[in-house]
N, C-alpha and C. Protein backbone atom coordinates (compact mmCIF):
# COMPACT_ATOMS: atom_id res chain seq x y z
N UNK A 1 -13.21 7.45 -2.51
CA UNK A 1 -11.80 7.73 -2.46
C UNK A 1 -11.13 6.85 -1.41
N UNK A 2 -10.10 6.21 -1.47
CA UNK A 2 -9.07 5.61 -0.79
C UNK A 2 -8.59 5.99 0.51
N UNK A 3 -8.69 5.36 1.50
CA UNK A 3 -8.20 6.00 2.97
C UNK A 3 -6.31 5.58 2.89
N UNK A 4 -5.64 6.24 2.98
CA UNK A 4 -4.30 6.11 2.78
C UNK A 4 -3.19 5.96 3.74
N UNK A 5 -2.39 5.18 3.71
CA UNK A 5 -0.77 6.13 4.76
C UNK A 5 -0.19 5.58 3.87
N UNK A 6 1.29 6.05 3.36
CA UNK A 6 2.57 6.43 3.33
C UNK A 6 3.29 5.86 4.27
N UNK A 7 4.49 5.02 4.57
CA UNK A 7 5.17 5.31 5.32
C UNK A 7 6.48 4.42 4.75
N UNK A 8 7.51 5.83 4.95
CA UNK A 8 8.57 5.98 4.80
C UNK A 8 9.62 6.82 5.64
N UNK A 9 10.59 6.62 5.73
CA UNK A 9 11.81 7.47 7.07
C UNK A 9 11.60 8.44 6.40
N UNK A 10 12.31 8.86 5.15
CA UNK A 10 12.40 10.45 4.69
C UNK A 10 10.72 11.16 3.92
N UNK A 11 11.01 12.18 4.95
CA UNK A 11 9.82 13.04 4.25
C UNK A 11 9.80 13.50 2.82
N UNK A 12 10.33 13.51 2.44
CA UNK A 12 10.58 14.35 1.04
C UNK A 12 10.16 12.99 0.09
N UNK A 13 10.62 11.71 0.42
CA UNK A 13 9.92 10.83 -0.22
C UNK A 13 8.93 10.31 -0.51
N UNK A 14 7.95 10.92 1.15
CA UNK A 14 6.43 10.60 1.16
C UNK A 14 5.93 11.82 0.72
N UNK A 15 6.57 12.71 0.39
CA UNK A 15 6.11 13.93 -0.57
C UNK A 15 5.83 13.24 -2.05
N UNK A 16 7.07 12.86 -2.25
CA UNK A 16 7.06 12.79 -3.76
C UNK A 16 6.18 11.56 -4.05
N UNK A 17 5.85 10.44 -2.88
CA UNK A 17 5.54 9.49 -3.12
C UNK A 17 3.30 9.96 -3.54
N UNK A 18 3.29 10.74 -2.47
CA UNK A 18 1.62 11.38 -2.05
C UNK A 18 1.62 12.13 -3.69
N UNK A 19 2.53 12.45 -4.06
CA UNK A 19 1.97 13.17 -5.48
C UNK A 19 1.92 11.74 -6.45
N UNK A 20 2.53 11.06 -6.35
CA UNK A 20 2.35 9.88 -7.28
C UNK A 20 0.60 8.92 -6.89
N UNK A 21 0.48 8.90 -5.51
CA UNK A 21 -1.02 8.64 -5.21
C UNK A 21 -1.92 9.26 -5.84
N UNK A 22 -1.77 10.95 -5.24
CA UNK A 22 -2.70 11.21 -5.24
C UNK A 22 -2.80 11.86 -7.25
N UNK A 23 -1.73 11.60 -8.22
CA UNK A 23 -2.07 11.73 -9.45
C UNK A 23 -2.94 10.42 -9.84
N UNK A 24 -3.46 9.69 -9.00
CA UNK A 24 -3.82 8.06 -9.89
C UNK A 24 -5.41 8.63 -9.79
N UNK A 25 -5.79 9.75 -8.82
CA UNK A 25 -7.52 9.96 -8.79
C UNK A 25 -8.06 9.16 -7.78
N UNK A 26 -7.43 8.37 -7.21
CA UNK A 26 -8.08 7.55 -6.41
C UNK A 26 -7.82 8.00 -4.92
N UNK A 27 -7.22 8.39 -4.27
CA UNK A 27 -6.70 8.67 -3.06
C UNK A 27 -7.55 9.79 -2.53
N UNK A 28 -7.80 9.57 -1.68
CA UNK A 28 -8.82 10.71 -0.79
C UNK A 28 -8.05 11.87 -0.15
N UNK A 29 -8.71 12.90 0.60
CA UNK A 29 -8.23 14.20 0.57
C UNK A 29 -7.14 13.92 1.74
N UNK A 30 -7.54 12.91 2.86
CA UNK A 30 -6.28 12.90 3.89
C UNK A 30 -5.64 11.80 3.98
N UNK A 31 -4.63 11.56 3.24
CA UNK A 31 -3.60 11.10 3.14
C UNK A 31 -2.33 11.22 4.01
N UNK A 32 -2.26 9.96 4.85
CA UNK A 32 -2.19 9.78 6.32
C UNK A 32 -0.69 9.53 5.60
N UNK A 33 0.29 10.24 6.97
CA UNK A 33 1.78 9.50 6.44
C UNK A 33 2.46 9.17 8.13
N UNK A 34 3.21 8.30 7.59
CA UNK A 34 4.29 7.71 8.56
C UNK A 34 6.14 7.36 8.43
N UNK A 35 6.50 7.67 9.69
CA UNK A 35 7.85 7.39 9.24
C UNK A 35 8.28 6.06 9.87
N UNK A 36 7.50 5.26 9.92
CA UNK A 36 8.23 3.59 10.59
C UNK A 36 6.80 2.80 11.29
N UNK A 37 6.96 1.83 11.47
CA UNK A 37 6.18 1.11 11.64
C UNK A 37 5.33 1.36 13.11
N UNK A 38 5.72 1.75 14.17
CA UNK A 38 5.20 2.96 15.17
C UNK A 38 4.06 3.65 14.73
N UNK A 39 4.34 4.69 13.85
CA UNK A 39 3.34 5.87 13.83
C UNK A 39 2.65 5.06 12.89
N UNK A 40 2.95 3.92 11.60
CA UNK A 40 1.42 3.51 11.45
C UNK A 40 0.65 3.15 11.68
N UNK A 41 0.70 2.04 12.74
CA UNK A 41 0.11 1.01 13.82
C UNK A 41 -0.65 1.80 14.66
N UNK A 42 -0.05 3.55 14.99
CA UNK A 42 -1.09 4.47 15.61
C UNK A 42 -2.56 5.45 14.69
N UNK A 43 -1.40 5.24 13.70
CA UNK A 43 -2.46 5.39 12.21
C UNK A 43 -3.85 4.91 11.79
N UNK A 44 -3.22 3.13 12.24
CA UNK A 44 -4.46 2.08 12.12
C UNK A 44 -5.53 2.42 12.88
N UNK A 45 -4.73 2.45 14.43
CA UNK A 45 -5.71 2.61 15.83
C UNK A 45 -6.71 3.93 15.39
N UNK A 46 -6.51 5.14 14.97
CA UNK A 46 -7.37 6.26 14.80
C UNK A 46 -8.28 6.35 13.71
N UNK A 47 -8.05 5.22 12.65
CA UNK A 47 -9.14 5.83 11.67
C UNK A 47 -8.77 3.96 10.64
N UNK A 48 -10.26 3.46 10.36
CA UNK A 48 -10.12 2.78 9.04
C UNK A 48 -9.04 3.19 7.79
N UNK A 49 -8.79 2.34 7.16
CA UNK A 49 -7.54 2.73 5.88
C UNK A 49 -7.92 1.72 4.81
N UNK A 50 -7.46 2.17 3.73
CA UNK A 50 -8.29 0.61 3.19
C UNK A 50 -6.11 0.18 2.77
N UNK A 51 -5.75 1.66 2.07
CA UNK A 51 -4.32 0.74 1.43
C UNK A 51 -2.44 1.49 2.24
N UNK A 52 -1.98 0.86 2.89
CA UNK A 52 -1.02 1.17 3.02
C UNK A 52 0.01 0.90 2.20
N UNK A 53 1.03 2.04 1.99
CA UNK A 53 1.87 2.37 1.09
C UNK A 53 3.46 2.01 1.79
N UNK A 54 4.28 1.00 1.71
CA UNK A 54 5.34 0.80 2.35
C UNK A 54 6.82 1.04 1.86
N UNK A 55 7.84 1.75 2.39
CA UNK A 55 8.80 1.87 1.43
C UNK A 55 9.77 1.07 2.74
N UNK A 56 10.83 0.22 1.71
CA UNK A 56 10.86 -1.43 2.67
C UNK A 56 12.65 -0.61 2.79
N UNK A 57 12.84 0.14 2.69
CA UNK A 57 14.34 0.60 2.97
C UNK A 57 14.33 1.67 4.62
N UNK A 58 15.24 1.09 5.69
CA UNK A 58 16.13 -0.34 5.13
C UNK A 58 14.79 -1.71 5.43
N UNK A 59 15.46 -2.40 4.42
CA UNK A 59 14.85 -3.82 4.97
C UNK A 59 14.17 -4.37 6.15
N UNK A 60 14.76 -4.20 6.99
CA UNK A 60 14.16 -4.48 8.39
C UNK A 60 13.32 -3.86 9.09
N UNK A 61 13.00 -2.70 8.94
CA UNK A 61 11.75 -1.49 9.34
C UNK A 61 10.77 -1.80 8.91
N UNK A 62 11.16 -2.00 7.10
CA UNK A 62 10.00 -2.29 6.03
C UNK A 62 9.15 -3.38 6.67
N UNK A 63 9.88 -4.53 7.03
CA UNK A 63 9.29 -5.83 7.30
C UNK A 63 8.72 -5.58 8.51
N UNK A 64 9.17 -5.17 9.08
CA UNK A 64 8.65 -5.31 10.78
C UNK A 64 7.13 -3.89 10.20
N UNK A 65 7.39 -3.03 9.62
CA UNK A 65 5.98 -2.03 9.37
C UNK A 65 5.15 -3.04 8.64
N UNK A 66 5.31 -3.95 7.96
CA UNK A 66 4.10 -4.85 7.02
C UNK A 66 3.79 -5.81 8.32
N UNK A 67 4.46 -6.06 9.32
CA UNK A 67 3.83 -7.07 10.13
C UNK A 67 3.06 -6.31 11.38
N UNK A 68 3.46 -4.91 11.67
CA UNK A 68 2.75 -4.33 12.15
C UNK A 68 1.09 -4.10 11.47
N UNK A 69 1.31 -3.40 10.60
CA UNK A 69 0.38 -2.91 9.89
C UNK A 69 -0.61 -4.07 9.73
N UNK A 70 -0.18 -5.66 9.13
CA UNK A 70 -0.91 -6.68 8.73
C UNK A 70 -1.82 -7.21 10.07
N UNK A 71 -0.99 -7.22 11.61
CA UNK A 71 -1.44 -7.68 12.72
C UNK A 71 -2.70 -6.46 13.25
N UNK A 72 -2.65 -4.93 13.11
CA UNK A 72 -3.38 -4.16 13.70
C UNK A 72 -4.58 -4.04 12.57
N UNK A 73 -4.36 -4.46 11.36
CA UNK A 73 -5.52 -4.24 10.00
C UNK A 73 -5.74 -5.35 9.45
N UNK A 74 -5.69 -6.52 9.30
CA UNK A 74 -6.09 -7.95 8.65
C UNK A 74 -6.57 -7.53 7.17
N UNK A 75 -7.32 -6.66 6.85
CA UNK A 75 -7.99 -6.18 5.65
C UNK A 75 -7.25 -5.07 4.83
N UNK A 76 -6.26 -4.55 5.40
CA UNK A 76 -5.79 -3.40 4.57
C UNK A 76 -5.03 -4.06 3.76
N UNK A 77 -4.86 -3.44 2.13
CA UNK A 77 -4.02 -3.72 0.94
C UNK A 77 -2.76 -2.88 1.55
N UNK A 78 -1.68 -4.06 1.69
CA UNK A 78 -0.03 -3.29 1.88
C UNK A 78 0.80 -3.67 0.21
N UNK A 79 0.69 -2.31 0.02
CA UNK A 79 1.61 -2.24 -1.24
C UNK A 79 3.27 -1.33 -0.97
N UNK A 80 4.25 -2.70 -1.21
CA UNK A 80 5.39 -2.49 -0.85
C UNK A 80 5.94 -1.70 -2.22
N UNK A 81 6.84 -0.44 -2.21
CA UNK A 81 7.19 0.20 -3.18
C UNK A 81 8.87 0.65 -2.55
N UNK A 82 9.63 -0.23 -3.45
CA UNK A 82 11.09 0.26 -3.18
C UNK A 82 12.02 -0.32 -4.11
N UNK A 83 13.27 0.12 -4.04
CA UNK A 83 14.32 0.22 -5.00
C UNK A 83 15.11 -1.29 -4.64
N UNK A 84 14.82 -1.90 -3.64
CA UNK A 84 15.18 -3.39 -2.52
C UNK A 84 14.25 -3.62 -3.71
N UNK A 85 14.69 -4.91 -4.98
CA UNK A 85 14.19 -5.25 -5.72
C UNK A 85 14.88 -6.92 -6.02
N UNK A 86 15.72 -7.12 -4.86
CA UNK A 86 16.15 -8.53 -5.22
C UNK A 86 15.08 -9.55 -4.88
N UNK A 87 15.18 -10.64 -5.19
CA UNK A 87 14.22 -12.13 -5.18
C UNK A 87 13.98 -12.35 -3.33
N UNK A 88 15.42 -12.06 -2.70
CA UNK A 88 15.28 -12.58 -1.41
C UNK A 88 14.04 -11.17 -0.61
N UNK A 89 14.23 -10.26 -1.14
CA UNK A 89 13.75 -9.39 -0.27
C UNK A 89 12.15 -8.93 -0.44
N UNK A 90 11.84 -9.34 -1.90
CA UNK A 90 10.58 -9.62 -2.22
C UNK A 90 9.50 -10.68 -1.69
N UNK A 91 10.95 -12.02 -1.58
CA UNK A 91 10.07 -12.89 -0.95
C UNK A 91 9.42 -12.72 0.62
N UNK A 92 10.86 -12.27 0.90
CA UNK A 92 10.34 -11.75 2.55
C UNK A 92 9.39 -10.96 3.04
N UNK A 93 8.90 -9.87 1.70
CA UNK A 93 7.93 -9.02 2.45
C UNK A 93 6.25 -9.70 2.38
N UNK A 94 6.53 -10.44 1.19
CA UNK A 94 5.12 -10.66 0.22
C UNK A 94 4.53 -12.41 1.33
N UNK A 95 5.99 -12.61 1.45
CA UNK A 95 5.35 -13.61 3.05
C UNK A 95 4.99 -13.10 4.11
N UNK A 96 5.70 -11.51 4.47
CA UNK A 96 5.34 -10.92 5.71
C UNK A 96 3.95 -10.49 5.57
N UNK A 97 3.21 -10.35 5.06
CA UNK A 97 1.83 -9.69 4.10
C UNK A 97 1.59 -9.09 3.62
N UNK A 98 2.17 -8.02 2.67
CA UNK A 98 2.56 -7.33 1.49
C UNK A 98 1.13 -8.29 0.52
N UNK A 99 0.73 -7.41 -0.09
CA UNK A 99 -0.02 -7.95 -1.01
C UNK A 99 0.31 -8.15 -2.73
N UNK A 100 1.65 -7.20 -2.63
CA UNK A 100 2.15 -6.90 -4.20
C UNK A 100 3.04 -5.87 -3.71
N UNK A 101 4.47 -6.20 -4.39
CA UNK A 101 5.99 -5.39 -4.23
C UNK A 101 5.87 -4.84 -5.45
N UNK A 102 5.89 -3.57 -5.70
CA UNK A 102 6.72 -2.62 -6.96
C UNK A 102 7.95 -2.50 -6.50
N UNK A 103 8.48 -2.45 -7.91
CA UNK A 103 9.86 -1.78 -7.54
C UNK A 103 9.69 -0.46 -8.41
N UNK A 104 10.38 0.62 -7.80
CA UNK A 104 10.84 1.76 -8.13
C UNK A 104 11.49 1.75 -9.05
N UNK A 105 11.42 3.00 -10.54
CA UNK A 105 10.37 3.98 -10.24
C UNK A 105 9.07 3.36 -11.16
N UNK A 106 7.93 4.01 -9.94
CA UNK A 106 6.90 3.63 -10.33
C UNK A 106 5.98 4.81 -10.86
N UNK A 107 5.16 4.19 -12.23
CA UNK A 107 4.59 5.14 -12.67
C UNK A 107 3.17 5.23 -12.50
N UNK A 108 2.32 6.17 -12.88
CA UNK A 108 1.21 6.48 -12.22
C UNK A 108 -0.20 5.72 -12.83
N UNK A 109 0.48 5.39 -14.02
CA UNK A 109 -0.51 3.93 -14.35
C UNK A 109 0.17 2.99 -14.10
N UNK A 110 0.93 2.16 -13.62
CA UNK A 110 0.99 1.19 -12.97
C UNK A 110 0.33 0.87 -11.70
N UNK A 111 0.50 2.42 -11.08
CA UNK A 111 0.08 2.42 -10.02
C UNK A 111 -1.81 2.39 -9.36
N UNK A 112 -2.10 3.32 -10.83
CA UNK A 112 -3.33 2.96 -10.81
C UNK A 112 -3.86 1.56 -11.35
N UNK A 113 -2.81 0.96 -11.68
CA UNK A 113 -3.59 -0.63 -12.65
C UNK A 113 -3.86 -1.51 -11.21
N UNK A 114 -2.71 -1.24 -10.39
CA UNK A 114 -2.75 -1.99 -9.19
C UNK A 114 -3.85 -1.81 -8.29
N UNK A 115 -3.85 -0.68 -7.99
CA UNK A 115 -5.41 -0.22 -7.24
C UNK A 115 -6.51 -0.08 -7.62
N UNK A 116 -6.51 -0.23 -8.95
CA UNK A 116 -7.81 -0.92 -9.47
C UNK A 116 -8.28 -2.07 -9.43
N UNK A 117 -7.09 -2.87 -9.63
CA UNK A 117 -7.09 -4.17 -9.43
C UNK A 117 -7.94 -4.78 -7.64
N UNK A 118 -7.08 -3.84 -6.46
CA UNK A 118 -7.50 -3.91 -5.10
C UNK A 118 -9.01 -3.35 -5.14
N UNK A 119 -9.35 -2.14 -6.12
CA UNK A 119 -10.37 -1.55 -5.44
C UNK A 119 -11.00 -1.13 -6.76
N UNK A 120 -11.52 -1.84 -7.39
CA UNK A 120 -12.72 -1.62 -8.86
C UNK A 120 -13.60 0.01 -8.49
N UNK A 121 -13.63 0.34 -9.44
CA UNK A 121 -14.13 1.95 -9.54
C UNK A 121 -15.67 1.48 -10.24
N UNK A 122 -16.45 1.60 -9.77
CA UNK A 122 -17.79 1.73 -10.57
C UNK A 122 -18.20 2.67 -11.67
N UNK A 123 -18.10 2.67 -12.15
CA UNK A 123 -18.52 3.30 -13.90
C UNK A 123 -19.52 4.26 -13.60
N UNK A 124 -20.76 3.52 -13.07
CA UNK A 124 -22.17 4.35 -12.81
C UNK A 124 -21.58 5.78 -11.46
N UNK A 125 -21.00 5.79 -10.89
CA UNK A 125 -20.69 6.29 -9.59
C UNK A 125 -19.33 6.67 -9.43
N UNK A 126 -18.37 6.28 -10.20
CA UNK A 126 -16.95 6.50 -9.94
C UNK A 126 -16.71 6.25 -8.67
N UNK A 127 -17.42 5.66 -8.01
CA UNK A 127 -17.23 5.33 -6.17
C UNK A 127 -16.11 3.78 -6.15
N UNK A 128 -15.51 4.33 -5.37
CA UNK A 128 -13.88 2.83 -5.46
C UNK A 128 -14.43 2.21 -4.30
N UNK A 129 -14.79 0.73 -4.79
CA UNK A 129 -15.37 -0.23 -3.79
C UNK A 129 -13.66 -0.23 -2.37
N UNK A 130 -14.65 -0.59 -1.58
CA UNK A 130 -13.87 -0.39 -0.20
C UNK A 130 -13.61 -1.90 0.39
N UNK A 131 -11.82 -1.49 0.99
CA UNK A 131 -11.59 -2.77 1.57
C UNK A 131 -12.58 -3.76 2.35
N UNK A 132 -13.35 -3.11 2.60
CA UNK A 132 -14.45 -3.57 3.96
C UNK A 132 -15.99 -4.32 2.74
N UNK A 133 -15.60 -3.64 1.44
CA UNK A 133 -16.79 -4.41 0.59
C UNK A 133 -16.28 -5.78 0.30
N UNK A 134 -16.68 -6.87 -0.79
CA UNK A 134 -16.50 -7.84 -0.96
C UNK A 134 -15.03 -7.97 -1.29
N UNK A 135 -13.85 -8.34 -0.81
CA UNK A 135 -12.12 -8.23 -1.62
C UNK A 135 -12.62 -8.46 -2.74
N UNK A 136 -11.67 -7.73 -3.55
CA UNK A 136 -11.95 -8.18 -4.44
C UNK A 136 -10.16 -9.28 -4.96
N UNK A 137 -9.70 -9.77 -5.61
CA UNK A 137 -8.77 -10.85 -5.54
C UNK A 137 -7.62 -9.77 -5.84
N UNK A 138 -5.99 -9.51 -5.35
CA UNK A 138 -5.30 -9.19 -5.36
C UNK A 138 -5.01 -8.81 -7.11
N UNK A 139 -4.40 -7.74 -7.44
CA UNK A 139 -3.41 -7.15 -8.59
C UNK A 139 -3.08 -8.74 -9.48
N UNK A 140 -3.29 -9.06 -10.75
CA UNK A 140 -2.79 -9.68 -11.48
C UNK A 140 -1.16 -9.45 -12.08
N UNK A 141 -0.06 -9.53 -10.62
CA UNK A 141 1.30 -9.17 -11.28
C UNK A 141 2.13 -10.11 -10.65
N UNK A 142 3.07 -10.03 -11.16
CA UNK A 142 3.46 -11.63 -10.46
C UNK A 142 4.52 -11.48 -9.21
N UNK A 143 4.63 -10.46 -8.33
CA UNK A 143 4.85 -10.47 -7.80
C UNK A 143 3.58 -10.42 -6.49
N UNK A 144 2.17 -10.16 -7.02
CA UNK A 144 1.21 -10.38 -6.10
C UNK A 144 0.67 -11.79 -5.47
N UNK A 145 0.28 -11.09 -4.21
CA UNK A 145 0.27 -12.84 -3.32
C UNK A 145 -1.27 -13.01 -2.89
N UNK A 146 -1.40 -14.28 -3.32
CA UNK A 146 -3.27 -14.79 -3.09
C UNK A 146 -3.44 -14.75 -1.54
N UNK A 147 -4.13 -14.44 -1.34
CA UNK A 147 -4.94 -14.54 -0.11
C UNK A 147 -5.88 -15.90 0.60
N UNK A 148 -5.85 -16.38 1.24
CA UNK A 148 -6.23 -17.63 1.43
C UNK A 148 -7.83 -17.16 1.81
């Protein structure tokens, strides 16, 4: 199962957002949340994660939490999820290190196509290979960004 955070300002969103995770099957029982780029960076410090969940509104939090998050975790999948769906603001995050922007609303197979994509499920084991196993190559969507 998936080590997780959430982070978004309003709670009620990382409510609604943790039921959209945790319907994909993949997300593990503690599902870590945050409201800004602060409490995830303290998130990082206390426990491995393999995927952080970013909601980029407003703009400038979003970005500054993906450069937090990217500088304290090098390995964690940051999947940006927000309704900020223009060209300029996509580009900005997916350069900041965002690995793949959804835009809202997102559904729960999309959501699982993506994290399958980050984290292959073994058939024999149903066990979801871990950020820390071999990467496997980013989401085939075209807003996802290769990894050097």
């Amino acid at each position: 199962m998936l080590r997780t955070v959430l982070v978004d300002v309003r709670p009620e969103r990382r409510l609604l957002f943790r039921n959209l995770v945790e319907s994909t099957g993949m997300a593990g029982p503690d599902i870590a949340e945050a409201a800004g780029a602060a409490e995830a960076a303290e998130l990082l410090e206390e426990a491995d994660r393999d995927v952080v969940f970013v909601e980029i509104q407003p703009v400038s939090d979003g970005l500054e939490t993906i450069a937090a998050v990217r500088s304290r975790s090098p390995g964690v999948r940051i999947v940006v999820c927000s309704f900020h769906g223009d060209p300029d603001t996509k580009a900005r995050a997916l350069a900041g290190g965002a690995d793949v922007y959804l835009d809202k609303p997102i559904s729960s197979f999309r959501l699982t196509t993506v994290l399958r994509g980050f984290f292959p499920v073994d058939a024999d084991t149903a066990d979801v290979a871990r950020a820390d196993d071999a990467p496997p190559e980013p989401a085939a969507l075209g807003s996802a960004r290769r990894r050097s």
